[in-house]
N, C-alpha and C. Protein backbone atom coordinates (compact mmCIF):
# COMPACT_ATOMS: atom_id res chain seq x y z
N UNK A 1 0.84 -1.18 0.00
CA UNK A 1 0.00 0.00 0.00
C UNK A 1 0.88 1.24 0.00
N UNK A 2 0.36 2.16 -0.78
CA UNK A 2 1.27 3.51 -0.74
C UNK A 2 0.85 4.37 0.36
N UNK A 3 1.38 5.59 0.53
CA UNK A 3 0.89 6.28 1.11
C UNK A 3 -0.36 7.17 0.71
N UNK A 4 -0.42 7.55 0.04
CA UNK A 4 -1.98 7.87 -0.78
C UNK A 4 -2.76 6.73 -0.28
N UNK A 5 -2.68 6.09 -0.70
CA UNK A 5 -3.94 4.83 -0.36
C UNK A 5 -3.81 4.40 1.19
N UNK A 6 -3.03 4.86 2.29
CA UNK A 6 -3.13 4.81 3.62
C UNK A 6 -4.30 6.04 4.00
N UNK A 7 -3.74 6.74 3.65
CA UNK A 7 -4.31 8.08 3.83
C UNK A 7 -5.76 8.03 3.59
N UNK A 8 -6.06 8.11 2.63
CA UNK A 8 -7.68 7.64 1.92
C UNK A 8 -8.31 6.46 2.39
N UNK A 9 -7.60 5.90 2.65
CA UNK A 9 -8.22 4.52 4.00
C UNK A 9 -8.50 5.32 5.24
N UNK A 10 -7.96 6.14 5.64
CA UNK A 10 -7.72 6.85 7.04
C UNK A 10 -8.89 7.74 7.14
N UNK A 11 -9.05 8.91 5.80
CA UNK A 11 -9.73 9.46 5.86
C UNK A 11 -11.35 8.91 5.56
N UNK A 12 -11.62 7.70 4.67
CA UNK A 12 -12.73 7.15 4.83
C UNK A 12 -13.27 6.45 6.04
N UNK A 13 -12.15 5.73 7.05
CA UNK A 13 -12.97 5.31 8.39
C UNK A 13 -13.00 6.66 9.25
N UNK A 14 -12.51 7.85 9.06
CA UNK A 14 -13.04 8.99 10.03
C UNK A 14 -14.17 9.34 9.53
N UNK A 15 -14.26 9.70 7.99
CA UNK A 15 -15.91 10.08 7.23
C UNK A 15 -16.85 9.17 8.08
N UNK A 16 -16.61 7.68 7.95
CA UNK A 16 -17.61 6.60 8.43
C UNK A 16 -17.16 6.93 10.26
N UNK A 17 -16.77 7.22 10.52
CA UNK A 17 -16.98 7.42 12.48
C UNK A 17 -17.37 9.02 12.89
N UNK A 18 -17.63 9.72 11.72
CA UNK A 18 -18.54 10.81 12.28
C UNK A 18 -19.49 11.06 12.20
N UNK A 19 -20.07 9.76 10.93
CA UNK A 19 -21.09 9.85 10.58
C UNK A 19 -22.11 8.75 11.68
N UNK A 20 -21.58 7.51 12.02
CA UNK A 20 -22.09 6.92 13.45
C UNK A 20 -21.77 7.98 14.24
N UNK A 21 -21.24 8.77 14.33
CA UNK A 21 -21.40 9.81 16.42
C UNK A 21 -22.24 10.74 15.79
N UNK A 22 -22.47 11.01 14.41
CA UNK A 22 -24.14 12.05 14.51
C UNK A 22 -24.96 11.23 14.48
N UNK A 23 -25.43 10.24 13.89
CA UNK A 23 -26.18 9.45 14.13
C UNK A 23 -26.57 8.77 15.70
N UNK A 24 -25.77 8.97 16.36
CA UNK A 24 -25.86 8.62 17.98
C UNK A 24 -26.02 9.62 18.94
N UNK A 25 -25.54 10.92 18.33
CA UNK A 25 -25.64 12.18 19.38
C UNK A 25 -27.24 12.74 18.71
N UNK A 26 -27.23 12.30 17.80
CA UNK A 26 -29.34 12.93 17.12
C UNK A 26 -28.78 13.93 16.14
N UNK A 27 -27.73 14.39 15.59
CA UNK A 27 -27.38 15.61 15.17
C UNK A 27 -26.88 15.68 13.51
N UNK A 28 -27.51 16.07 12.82
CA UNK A 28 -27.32 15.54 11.29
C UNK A 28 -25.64 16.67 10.83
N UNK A 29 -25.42 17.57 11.58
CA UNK A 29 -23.91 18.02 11.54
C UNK A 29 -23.19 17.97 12.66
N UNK A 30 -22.17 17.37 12.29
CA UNK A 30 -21.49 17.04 14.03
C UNK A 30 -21.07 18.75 14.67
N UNK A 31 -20.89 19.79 13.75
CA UNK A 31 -20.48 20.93 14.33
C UNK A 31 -21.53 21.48 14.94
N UNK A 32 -22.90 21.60 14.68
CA UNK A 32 -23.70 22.29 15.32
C UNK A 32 -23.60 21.73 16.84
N UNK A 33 -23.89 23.56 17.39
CA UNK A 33 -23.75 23.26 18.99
C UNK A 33 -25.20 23.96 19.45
N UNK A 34 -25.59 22.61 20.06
CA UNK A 34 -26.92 22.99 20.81
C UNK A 34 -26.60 24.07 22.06
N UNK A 35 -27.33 25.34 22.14
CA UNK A 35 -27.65 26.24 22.83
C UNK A 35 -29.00 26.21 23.61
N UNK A 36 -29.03 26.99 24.94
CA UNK A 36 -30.05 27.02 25.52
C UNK A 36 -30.73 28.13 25.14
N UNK A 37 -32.50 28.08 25.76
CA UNK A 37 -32.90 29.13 25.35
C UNK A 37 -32.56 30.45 26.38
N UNK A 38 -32.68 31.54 25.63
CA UNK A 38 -32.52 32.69 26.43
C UNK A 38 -30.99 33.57 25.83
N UNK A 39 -30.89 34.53 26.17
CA UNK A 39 -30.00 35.74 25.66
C UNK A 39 -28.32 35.07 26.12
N UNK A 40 -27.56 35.06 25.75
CA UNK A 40 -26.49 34.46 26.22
C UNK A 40 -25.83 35.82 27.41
N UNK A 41 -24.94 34.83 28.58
CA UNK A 41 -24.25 35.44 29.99
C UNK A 41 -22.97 36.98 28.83
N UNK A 42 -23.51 38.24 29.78
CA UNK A 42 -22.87 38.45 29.20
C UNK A 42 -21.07 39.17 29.59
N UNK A 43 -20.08 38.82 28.82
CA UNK A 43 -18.84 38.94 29.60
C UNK A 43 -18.36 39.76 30.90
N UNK A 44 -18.18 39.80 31.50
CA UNK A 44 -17.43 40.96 32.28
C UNK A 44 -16.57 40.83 32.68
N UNK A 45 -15.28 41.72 32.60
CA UNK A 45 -13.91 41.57 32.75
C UNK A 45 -13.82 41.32 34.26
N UNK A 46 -12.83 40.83 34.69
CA UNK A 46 -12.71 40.60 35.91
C UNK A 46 -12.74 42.15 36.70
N UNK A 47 -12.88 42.98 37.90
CA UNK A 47 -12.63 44.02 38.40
C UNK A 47 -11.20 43.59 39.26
N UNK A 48 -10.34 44.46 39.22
CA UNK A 48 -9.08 44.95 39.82
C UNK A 48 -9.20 46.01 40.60
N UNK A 49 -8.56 45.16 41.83
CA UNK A 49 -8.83 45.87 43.11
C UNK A 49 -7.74 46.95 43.16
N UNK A 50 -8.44 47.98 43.49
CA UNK A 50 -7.59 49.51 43.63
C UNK A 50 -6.05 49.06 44.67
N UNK A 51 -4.86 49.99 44.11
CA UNK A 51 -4.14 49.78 44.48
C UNK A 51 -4.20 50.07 46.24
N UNK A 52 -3.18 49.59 46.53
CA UNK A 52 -3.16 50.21 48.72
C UNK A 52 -2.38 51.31 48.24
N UNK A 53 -2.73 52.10 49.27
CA UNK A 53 -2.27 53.27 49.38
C UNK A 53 -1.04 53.02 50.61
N UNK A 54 -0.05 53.44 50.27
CA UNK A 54 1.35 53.00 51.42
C UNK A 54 1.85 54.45 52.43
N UNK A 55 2.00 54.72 53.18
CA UNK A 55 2.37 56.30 54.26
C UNK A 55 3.70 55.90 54.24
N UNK A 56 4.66 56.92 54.17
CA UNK A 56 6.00 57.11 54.58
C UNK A 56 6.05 56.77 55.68
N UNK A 57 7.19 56.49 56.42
CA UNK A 57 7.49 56.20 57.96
C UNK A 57 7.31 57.93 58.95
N UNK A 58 7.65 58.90 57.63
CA UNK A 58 7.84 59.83 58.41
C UNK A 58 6.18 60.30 58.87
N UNK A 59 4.80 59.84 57.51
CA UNK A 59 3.65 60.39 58.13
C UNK A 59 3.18 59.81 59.07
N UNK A 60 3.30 58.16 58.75
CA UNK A 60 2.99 57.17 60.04
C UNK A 60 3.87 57.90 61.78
N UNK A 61 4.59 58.65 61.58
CA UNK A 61 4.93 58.73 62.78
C UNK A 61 4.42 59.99 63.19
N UNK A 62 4.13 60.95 62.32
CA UNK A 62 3.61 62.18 62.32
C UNK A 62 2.04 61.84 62.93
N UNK A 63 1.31 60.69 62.33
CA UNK A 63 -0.18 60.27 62.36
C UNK A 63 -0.05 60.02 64.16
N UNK A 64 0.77 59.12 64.40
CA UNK A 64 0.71 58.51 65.54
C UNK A 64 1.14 59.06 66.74
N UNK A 65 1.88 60.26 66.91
CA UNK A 65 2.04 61.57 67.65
C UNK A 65 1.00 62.18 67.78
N UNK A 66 0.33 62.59 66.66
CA UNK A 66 -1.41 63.22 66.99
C UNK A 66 -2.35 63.03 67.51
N UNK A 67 -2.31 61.39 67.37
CA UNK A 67 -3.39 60.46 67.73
C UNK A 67 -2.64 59.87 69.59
N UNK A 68 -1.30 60.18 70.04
CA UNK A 68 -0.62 60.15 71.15
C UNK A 68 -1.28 61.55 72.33
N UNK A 69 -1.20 62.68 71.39
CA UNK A 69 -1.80 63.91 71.47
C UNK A 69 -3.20 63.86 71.99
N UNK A 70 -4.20 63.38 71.36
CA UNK A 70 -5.45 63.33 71.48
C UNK A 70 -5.73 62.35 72.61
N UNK A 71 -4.96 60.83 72.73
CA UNK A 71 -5.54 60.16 73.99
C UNK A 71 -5.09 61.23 75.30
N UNK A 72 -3.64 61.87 74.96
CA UNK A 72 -3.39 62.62 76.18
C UNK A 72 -5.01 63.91 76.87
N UNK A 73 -5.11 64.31 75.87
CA UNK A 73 -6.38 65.46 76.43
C UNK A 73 -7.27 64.47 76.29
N UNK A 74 -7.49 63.59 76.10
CA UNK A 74 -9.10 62.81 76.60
C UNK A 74 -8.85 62.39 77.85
N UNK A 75 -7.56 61.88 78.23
CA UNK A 75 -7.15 61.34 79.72
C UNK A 75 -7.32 62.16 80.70
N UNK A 76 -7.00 63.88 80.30
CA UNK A 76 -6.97 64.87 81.15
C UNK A 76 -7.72 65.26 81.57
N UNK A 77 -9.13 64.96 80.29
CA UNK A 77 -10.21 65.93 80.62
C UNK A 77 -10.80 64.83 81.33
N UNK A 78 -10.51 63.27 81.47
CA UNK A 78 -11.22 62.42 82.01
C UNK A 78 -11.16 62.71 83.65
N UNK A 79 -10.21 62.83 84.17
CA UNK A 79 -9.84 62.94 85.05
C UNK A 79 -10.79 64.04 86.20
C-alpha cells in the first residue's frame, strides 16, 4: 500500500466514524452546537482591586504623635 492509499483509507474510516457519532448524538452536523434558550451570559472583565495606598514612615509617625496627642487630652479631661 502507498501512502496515498493509507491516507484515503484513514480518511474514509473517520468520514464513516462521524457519521455513526451524529447518528448517535441525534445531530445531522457534528459541528452544530446545541444552545439554551434565552440571551447568552454576558462577559465581564474581571474588576481589579484599587491599588493600597502606602504612608512614609515619616507620616505614620507624624499620624501617631497626633493620635498620642489626642488620647493625652481625653485622659486629662477624664480625670
Amino acid at each position: 500500500m502507498t501512502t496515498q492509499e493509507i491516507l484515503a483509507a484513514i480518511d474514509a474510516e473517520i468520514s464513516k466514524l462521524q457519521q455513526v457519532r451524529a447518528a448517535l448524538s441525534g445531530y445531522s452536523d457534528p459541528t452544530v452546537v446545541k444552545r439554551g434558550p434565552g440571551r447568552p451570559k454576558k462577559i465581564v472583565a474581571p474588576v481589579k482591586a484599587p491599588a493600597k495606598r502606602v504612608l512614609s514612615d515619616a507620616a505614620r509617625a507624624k499620624i501617631a504623635a497626633a493620635q498620642k496627642k489626642r488620647w493625652a487630652a481625653s485622659r486629662k479631661a477624664a480625670k
